[in-house]
C-alpha atoms as a PDB file:
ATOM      1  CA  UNK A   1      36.043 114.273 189.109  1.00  0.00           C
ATOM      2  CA  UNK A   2      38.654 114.499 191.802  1.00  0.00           C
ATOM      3  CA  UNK A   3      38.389 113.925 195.355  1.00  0.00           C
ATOM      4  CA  UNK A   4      40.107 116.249 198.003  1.00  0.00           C
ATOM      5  CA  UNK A   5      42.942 114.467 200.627  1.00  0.00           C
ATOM      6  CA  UNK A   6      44.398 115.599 204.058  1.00  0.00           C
ATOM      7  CA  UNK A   7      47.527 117.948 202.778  1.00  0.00           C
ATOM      8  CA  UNK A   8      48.988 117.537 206.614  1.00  0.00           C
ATOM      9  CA  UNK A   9      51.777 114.582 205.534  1.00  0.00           C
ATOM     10  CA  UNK A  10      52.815 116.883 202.869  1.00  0.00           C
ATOM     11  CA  UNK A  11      53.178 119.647 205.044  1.00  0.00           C
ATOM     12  CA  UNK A  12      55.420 117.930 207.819  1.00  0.00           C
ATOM     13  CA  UNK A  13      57.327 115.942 205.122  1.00  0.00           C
ATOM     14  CA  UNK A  14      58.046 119.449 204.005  1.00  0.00           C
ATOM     15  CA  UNK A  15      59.159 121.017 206.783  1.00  0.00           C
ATOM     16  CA  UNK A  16      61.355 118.025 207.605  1.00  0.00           C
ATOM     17  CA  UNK A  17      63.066 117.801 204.434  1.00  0.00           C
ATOM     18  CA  UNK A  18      63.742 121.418 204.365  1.00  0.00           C
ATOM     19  CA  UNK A  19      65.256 121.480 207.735  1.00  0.00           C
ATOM     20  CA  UNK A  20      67.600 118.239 207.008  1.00  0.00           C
ATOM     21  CA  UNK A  21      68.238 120.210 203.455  1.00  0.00           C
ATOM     22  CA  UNK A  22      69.274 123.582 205.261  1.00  0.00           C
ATOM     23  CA  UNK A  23      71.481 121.756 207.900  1.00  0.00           C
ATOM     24  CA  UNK A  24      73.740 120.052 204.993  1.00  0.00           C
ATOM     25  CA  UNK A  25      74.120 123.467 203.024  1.00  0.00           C
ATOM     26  CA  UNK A  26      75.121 124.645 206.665  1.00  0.00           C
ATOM     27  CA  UNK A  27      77.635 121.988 207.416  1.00  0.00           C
ATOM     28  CA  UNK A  28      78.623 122.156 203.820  1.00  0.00           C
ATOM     29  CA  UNK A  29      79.417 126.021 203.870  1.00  0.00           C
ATOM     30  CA  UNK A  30      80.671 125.997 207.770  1.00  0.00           C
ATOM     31  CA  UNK A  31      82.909 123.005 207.681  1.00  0.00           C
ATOM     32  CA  UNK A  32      83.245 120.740 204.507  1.00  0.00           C
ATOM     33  CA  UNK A  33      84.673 123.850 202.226  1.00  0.00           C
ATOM     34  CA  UNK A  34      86.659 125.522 204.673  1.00  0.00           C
ATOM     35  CA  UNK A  35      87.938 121.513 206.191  1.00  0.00           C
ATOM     36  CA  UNK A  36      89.238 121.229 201.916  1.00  0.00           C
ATOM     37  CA  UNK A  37      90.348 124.885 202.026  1.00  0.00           C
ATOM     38  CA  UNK A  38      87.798 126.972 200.356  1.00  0.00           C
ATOM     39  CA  UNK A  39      87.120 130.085 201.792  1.00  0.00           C
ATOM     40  CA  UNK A  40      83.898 131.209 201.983  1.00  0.00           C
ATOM     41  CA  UNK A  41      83.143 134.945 202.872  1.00  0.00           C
ATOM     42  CA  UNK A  42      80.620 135.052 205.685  1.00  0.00           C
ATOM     43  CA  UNK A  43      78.224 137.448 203.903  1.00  0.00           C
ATOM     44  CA  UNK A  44      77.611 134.709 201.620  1.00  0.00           C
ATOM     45  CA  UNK A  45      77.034 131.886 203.742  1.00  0.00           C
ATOM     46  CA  UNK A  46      74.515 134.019 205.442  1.00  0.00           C
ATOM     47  CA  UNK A  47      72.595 135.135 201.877  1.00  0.00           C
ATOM     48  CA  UNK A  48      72.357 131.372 201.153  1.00  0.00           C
ATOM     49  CA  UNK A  49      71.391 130.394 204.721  1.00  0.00           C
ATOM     50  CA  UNK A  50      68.554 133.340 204.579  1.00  0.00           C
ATOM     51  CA  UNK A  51      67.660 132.557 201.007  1.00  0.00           C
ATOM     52  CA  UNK A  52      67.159 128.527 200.746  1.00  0.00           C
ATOM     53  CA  UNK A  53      64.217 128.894 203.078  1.00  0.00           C
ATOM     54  CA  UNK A  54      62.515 131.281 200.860  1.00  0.00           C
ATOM     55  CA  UNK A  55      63.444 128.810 198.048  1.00  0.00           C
ATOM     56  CA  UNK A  56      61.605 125.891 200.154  1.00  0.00           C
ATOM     57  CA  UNK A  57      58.784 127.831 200.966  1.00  0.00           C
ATOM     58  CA  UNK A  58      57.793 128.888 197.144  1.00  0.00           C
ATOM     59  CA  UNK A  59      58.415 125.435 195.802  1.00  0.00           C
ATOM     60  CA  UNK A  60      55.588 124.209 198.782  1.00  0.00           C
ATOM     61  CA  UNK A  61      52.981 126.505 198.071  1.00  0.00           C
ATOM     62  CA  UNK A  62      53.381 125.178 194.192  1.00  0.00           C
ATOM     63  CA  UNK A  63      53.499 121.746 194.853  1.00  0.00           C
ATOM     64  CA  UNK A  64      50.986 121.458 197.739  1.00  0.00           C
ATOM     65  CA  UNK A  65      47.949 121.949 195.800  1.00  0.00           C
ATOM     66  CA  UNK A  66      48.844 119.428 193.495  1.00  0.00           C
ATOM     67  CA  UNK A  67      49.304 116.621 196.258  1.00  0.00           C
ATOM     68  CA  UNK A  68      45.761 117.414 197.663  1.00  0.00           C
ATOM     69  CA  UNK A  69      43.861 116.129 194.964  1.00  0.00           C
ATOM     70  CA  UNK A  70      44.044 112.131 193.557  1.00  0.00           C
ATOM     71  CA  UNK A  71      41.932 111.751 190.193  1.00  0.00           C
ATOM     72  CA  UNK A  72      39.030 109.187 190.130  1.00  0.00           C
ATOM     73  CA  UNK A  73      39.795 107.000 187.437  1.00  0.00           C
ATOM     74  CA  UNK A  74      37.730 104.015 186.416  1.00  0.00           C
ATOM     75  CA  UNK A  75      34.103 103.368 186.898  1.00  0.00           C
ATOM     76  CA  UNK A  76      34.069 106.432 189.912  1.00  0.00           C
ATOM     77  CA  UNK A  77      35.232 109.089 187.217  1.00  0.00           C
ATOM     78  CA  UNK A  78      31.920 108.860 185.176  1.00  0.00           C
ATOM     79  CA  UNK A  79      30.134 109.815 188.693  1.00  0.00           C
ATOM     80  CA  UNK A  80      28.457 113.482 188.003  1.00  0.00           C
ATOM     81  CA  UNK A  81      29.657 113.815 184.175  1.00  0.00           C
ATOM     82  CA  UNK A  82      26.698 114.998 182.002  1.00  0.00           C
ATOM     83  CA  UNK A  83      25.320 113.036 179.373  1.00  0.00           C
ATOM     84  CA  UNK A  84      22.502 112.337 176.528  1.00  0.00           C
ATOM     85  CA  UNK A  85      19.583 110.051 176.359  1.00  0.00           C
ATOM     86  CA  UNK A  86      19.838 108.127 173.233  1.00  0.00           C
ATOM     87  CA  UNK A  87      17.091 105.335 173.434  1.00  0.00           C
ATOM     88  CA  UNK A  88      14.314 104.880 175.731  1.00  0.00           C
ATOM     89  CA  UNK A  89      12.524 101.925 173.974  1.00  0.00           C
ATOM     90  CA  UNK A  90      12.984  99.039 175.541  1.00  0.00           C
ATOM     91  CA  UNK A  91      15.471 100.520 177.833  1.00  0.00           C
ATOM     92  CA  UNK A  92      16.935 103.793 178.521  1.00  0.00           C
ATOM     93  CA  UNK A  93      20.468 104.268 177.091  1.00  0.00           C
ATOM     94  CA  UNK A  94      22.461 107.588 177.917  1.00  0.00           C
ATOM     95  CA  UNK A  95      25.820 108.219 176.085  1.00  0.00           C
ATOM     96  CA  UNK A  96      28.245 109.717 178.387  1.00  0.00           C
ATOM     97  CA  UNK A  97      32.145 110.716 178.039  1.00  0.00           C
ATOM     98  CA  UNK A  98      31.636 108.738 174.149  1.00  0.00           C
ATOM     99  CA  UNK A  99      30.318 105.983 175.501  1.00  0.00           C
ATOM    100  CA  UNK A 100      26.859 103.976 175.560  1.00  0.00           C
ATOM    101  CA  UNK A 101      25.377 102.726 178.968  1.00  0.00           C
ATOM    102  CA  UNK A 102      21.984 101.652 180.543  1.00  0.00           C
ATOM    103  CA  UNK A 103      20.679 104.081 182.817  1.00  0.00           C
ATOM    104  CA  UNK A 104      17.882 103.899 185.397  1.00  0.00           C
ATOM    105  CA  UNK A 105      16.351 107.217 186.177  1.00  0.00           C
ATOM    106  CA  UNK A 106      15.146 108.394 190.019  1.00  0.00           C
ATOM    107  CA  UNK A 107      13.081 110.755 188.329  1.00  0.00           C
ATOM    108  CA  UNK A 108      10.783 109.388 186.597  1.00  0.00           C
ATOM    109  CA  UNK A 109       9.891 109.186 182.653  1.00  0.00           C
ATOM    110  CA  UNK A 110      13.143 110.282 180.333  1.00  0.00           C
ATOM    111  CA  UNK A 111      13.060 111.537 176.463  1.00  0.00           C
ATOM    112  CA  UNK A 112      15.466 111.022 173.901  1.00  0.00           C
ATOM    113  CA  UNK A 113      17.974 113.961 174.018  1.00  0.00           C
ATOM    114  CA  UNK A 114      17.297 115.088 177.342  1.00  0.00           C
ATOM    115  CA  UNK A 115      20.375 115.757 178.873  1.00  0.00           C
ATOM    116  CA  UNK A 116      21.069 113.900 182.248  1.00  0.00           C
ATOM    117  CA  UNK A 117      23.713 113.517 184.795  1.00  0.00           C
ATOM    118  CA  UNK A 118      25.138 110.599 186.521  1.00  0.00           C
ATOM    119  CA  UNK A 119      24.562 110.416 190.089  1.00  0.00           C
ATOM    120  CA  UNK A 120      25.742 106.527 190.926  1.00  0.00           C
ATOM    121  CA  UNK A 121      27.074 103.470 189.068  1.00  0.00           C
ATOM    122  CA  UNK A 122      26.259 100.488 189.568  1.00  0.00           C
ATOM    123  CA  UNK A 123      27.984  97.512 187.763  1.00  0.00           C
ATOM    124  CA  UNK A 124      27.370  98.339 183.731  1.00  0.00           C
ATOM    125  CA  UNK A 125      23.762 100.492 184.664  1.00  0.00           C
ATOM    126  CA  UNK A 126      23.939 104.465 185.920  1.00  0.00           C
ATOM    127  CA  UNK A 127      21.825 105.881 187.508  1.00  0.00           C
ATOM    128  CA  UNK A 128      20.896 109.190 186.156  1.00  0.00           C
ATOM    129  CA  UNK A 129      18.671 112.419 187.287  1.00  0.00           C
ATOM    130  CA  UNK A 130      17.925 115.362 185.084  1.00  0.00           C
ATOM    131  CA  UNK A 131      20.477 117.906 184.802  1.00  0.00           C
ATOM    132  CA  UNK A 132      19.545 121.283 187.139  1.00  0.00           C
ATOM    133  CA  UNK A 133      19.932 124.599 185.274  1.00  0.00           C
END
Protein backbone atom coordinates (compact mmCIF):
# COMPACT_ATOMS: atom_id res chain seq x y z
CA UNK A 1 0.00 0.00 0.00
CA UNK A 2 1.41 3.41 -0.73
CA UNK A 3 0.48 6.64 0.59
CA UNK A 4 0.21 9.84 -1.65
CA UNK A 5 2.72 13.13 -0.69
CA UNK A 6 2.54 16.91 -1.61
CA UNK A 7 4.51 16.87 -5.23
CA UNK A 8 4.91 20.94 -4.69
CA UNK A 9 8.90 20.66 -3.39
CA UNK A 10 9.48 18.62 -6.39
CA UNK A 11 7.97 20.96 -8.58
CA UNK A 12 9.91 24.21 -7.40
CA UNK A 13 13.15 22.17 -6.93
CA UNK A 14 12.50 21.56 -10.57
CA UNK A 15 12.01 24.64 -11.88
CA UNK A 16 14.99 25.95 -9.93
CA UNK A 17 17.41 23.51 -11.04
CA UNK A 18 16.39 23.88 -14.56
CA UNK A 19 16.75 27.56 -14.56
CA UNK A 20 20.39 27.45 -12.76
CA UNK A 21 21.02 24.42 -15.47
CA UNK A 22 19.91 26.67 -18.55
CA UNK A 23 21.90 29.77 -17.29
CA UNK A 24 25.37 27.66 -17.25
CA UNK A 25 24.71 26.14 -20.84
CA UNK A 26 24.06 29.97 -21.58
CA UNK A 27 27.19 31.34 -20.08
CA UNK A 28 28.92 28.28 -21.33
CA UNK A 29 27.87 28.82 -25.10
CA UNK A 30 27.90 32.91 -24.81
CA UNK A 31 31.17 33.38 -23.06
CA UNK A 32 33.32 30.36 -21.80
CA UNK A 33 33.77 28.86 -25.60
CA UNK A 34 34.06 31.92 -27.42
CA UNK A 35 36.53 33.53 -24.05
CA UNK A 36 38.92 29.91 -25.17
CA UNK A 37 38.21 30.59 -28.86
CA UNK A 38 35.55 28.31 -30.02
CA UNK A 39 33.20 29.63 -32.25
CA UNK A 40 29.89 28.82 -31.91
CA UNK A 41 27.35 29.63 -34.77
CA UNK A 42 24.39 31.47 -33.30
CA UNK A 43 21.75 29.15 -34.82
CA UNK A 44 23.06 26.63 -32.57
CA UNK A 45 23.26 28.27 -29.40
CA UNK A 46 19.70 29.18 -29.96
CA UNK A 47 18.52 25.26 -30.88
CA UNK A 48 20.18 24.27 -27.56
CA UNK A 49 18.84 27.26 -25.60
CA UNK A 50 15.14 26.37 -27.11
CA UNK A 51 15.68 22.66 -26.76
CA UNK A 52 17.12 22.01 -23.00
CA UNK A 53 13.81 23.27 -21.68
CA UNK A 54 11.89 20.77 -23.57
CA UNK A 55 14.54 18.27 -22.29
CA UNK A 56 13.70 19.48 -18.52
CA UNK A 57 10.21 19.44 -18.96
CA UNK A 58 9.92 15.57 -20.25
CA UNK A 59 12.35 14.30 -17.69
CA UNK A 60 9.68 16.11 -14.86
CA UNK A 61 6.62 14.73 -16.00
CA UNK A 62 8.60 11.12 -15.74
CA UNK A 63 10.05 11.58 -12.59
CA UNK A 64 7.25 13.46 -10.75
CA UNK A 65 4.96 10.67 -10.35
CA UNK A 66 7.47 8.64 -8.91
CA UNK A 67 8.37 11.22 -6.04
CA UNK A 68 4.61 11.44 -5.04
CA UNK A 69 4.28 8.19 -3.66
CA UNK A 70 6.60 6.68 -0.44
CA UNK A 71 5.86 2.80 0.09
CA UNK A 72 4.54 1.64 3.54
CA UNK A 73 6.89 -0.78 4.65
CA UNK A 74 6.73 -2.60 7.95
CA UNK A 75 3.79 -3.37 10.09
CA UNK A 76 1.59 -0.36 7.96
CA UNK A 77 2.12 -2.36 4.59
CA UNK A 78 -0.06 -5.38 5.73
CA UNK A 79 -2.95 -2.59 6.29
CA UNK A 80 -5.83 -3.57 3.55
CA UNK A 81 -3.93 -6.77 2.02
CA UNK A 82 -6.40 -9.72 1.73
CA UNK A 83 -6.00 -12.77 3.52
CA UNK A 84 -7.33 -16.41 4.72
CA UNK A 85 -8.76 -17.66 7.91
CA UNK A 86 -6.85 -20.64 8.91
CA UNK A 87 -8.01 -21.52 12.55
CA UNK A 88 -10.80 -20.29 14.53
CA UNK A 89 -10.54 -22.71 17.55
CA UNK A 90 -9.28 -21.26 20.25
CA UNK A 91 -8.43 -18.19 18.37
CA UNK A 92 -8.82 -16.87 14.99
CA UNK A 93 -5.63 -17.03 12.86
CA UNK A 94 -5.63 -15.40 9.25
CA UNK A 95 -2.55 -15.99 6.97
CA UNK A 96 -1.76 -12.94 5.11
CA UNK A 97 1.22 -11.93 2.57
CA UNK A 98 2.71 -15.88 3.78
CA UNK A 99 2.45 -15.20 7.04
CA UNK A 100 0.37 -16.40 10.24
CA UNK A 101 -1.25 -13.75 12.63
CA UNK A 102 -4.10 -13.44 15.26
CA UNK A 103 -6.90 -11.57 14.07
CA UNK A 104 -9.90 -10.07 15.87
CA UNK A 105 -12.90 -9.63 13.68
CA UNK A 106 -15.48 -6.33 13.87
CA UNK A 107 -17.84 -8.46 12.26
CA UNK A 108 -18.73 -10.93 14.07
CA UNK A 109 -18.35 -14.95 13.83
CA UNK A 110 -15.44 -16.01 11.08
CA UNK A 111 -15.03 -19.61 9.23
CA UNK A 112 -12.05 -21.27 8.22
CA UNK A 113 -11.25 -20.16 4.60
CA UNK A 114 -13.22 -17.18 4.52
CA UNK A 115 -11.30 -14.69 2.98
CA UNK A 116 -10.79 -11.39 5.03
CA UNK A 117 -9.04 -8.15 4.80
CA UNK A 118 -6.99 -6.23 7.18
CA UNK A 119 -8.35 -3.07 8.27
CA UNK A 120 -5.84 -2.12 11.44
CA UNK A 121 -2.84 -3.62 13.26
CA UNK A 122 -2.35 -3.60 16.36
CA UNK A 123 0.94 -4.91 17.96
CA UNK A 124 1.12 -8.87 16.68
CA UNK A 125 -3.17 -9.04 16.39
CA UNK A 126 -5.12 -7.56 13.02
CA UNK A 127 -7.98 -6.67 12.92
CA UNK A 128 -9.89 -8.05 10.07
CA UNK A 129 -13.53 -7.52 8.31
CA UNK A 130 -14.88 -9.66 5.55
CA UNK A 131 -13.76 -8.94 2.19
CA UNK A 132 -16.69 -6.84 0.01
CA UNK A 133 -17.33 -8.27 -3.48
Amino acid sequence: MRTRRSGRWHTIYSLISSSIEELAIAALLLWLLPLLGVKVPPWLSITVLALFPVYCYIMYRIGHPTVLYRDATGADSIIGSTGTVESIRPEVFVRVQGELWKADCADGNLKEGEEVTVTAIDGLSLTVSRKRA
